[in-house]
Protein backbone atom coordinates (compact mmCIF):
# COMPACT_ATOMS: atom_id res chain seq x y z
CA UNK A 1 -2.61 71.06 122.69
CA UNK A 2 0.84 70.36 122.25
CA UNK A 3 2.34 69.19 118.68
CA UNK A 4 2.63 65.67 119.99
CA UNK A 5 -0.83 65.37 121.11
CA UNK A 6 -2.13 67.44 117.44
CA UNK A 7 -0.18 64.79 115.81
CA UNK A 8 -1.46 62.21 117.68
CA UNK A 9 -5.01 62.92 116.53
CA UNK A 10 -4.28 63.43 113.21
CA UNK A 11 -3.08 59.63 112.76
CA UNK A 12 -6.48 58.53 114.85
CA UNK A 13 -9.04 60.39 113.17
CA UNK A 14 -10.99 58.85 110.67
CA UNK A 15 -10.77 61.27 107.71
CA UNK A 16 -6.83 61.34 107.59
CA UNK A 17 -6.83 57.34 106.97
CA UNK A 18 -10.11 57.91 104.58
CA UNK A 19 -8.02 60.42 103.09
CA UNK A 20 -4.43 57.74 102.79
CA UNK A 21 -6.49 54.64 101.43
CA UNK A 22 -8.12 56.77 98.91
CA UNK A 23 -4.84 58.02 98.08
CA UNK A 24 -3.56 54.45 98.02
CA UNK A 25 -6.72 52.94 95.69
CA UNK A 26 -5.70 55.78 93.40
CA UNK A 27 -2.15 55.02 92.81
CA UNK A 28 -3.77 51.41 92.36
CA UNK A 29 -5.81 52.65 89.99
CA UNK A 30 -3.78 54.62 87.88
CA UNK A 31 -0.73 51.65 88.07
CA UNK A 32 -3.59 49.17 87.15
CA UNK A 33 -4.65 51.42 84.05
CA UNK A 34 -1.29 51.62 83.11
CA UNK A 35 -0.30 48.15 83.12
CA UNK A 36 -3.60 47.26 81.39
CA UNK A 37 -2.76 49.57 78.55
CA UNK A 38 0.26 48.87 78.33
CA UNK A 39 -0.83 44.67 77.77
CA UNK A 40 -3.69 45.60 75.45
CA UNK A 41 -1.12 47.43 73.45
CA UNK A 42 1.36 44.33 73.62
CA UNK A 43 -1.47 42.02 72.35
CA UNK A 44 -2.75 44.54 69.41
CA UNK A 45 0.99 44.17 68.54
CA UNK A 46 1.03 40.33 69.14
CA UNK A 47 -2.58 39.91 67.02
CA UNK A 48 -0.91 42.41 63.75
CA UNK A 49 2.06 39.69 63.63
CA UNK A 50 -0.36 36.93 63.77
CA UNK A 51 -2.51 38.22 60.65
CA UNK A 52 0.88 39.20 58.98
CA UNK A 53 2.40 35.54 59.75
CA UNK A 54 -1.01 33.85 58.44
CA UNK A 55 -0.87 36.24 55.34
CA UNK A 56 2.69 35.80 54.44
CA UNK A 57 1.86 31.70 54.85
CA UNK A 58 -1.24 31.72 52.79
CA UNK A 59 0.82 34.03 50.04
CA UNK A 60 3.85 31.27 50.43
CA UNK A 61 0.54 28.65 49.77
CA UNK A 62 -0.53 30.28 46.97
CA UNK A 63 2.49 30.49 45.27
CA UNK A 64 3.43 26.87 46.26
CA UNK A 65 0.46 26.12 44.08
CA UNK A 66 1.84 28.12 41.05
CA UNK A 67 5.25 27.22 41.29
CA UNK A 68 7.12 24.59 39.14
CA UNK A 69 10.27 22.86 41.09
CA UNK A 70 12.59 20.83 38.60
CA UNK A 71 15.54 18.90 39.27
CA UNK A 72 17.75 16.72 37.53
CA UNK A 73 19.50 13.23 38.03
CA UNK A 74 21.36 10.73 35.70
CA UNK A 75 19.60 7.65 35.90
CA UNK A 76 20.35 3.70 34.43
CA UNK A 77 17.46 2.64 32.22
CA UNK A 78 17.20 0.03 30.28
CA UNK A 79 16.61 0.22 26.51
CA UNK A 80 16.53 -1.55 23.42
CA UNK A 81 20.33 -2.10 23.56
CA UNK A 82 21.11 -2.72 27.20
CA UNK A 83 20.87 0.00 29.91
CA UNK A 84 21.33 3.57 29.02
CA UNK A 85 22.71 6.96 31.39
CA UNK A 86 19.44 8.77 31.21
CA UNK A 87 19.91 12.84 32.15
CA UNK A 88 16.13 12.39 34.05
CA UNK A 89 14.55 16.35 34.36
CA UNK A 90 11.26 16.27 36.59
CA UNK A 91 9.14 18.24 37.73
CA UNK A 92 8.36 17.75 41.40
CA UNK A 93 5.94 20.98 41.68
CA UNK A 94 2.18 21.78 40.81
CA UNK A 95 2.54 23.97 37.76
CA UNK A 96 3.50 23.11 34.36
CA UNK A 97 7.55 24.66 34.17
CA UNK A 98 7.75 26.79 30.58
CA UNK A 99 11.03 27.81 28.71
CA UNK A 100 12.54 24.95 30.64
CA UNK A 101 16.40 25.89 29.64
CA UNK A 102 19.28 23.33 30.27
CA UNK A 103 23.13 23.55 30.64
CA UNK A 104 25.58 20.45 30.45
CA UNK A 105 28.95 21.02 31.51
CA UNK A 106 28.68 24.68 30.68
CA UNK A 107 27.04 24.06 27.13
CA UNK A 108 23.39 24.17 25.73
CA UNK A 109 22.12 20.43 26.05
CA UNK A 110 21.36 20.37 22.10
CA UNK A 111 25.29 21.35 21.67
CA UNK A 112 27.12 18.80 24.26
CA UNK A 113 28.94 16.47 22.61
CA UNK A 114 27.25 13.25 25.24
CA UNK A 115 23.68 14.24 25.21
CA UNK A 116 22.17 12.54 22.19
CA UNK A 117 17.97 14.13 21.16
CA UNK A 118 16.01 12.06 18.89
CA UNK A 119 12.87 14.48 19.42
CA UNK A 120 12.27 18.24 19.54
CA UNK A 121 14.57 20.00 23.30
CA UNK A 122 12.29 20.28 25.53
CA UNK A 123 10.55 23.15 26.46
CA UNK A 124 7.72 22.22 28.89
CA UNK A 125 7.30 19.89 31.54
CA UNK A 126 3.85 19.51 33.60
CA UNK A 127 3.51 18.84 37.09
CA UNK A 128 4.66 15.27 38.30
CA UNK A 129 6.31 15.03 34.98
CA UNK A 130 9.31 13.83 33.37
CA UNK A 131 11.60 14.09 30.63
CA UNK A 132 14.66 11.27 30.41
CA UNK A 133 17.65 12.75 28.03
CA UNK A 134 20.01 9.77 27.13
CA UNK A 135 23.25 10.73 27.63
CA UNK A 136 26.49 9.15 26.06
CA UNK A 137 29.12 8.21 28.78
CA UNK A 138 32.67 7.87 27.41
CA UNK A 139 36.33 8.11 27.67
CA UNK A 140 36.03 11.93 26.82
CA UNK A 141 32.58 12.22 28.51
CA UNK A 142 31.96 11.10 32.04
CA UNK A 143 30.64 12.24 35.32
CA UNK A 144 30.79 14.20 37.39
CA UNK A 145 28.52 16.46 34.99
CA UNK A 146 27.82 19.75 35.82
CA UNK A 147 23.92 20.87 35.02
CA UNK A 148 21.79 23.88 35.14
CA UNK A 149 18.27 23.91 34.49
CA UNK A 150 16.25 27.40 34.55
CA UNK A 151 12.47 27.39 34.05
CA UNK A 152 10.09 30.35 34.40
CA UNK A 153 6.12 29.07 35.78
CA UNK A 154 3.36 30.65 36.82
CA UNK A 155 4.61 32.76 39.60
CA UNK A 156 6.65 34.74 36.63
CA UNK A 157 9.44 33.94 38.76
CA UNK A 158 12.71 32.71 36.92
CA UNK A 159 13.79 29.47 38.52
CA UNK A 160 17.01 27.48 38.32
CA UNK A 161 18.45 24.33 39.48
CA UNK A 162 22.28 23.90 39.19
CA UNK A 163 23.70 20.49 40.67
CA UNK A 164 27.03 18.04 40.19
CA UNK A 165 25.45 14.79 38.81
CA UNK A 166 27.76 11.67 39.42
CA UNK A 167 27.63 8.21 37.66
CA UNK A 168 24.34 6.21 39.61
């Protein structure tokens, strides 16, 4: 037998193609058990964002619930002379805000010369509340007004709200 014909009945005998498919289904195999690791180890990734997203948004839920949000407008009301500049600070969040703090033009409200108290400064305002601060508009005292307001609430965070209030 020549190496033509030895050849030649290698590539028709039944065991050598046996022997090439099997060869074949295992490179299948072992591709197909690669690839399927490699996507289970993709979506064990994808599922540890997903409980970290849903933690981080029921943490930002939580604290949504504890956290006071003030802000602060002048406002025309009227009163028993006429309508007066109210300095309005509310409370737009779901927790009372404590040590409620506020700056006019760079001063402590009780020591600006335009912001007139005839009760106690206040200290605490509850959720969906309000506190108007009449406010004395003048030659020497006018907007633009610059006010800060810092709060601490139930998250322990401190909080501020700083803001250029013009005439309304």
């Amino acid at each position: 037998m020549t190496g033509q014909e030895a050849v030649l009945d290698l590539l028709t005998s039944v065991p050598f193609w046996s022997l090439m498919v099997s060869i074949f289904a295992l490179g299948a195999s072992l591709w197909a058990n690669y690839r399927a690791t490699r996507l289970k180890s993709e979506s064990n990734d994808l599922q540890a964002r997903l409980v970290e997203l849903e933690e981080e948004r029921e943490a930002d839920r939580l604290h949504m619930q504890q956290a006071a949000d003030l802000t602060a407008h002048l406002e025309k009301r009227l009163g028993k002379n006429g309508l007066r500049t109210m300095l309005v600070l509310r409370n737009q969040g779901n927790a009372t805000a404590e040590d409620v703090r506020v700056e006019f033009d760079g001063d402590r409200i009780d020591e600006h010369g335009s912001v007139h108290y005839d009760k106690p400064i206040i200290s605490k305002i509850g959720s969906g509340a309000e506190s108007p601060i009449l406010v004395s508009v003048h030659a020497q005292h006018h907007p633009p007004f610059e006010v800060k307001v810092t709060w601490t609430d139930a998250t322990g965070k401190n909080n501020s709200f700083e803001t250029i209030l013009t005439a309304s």
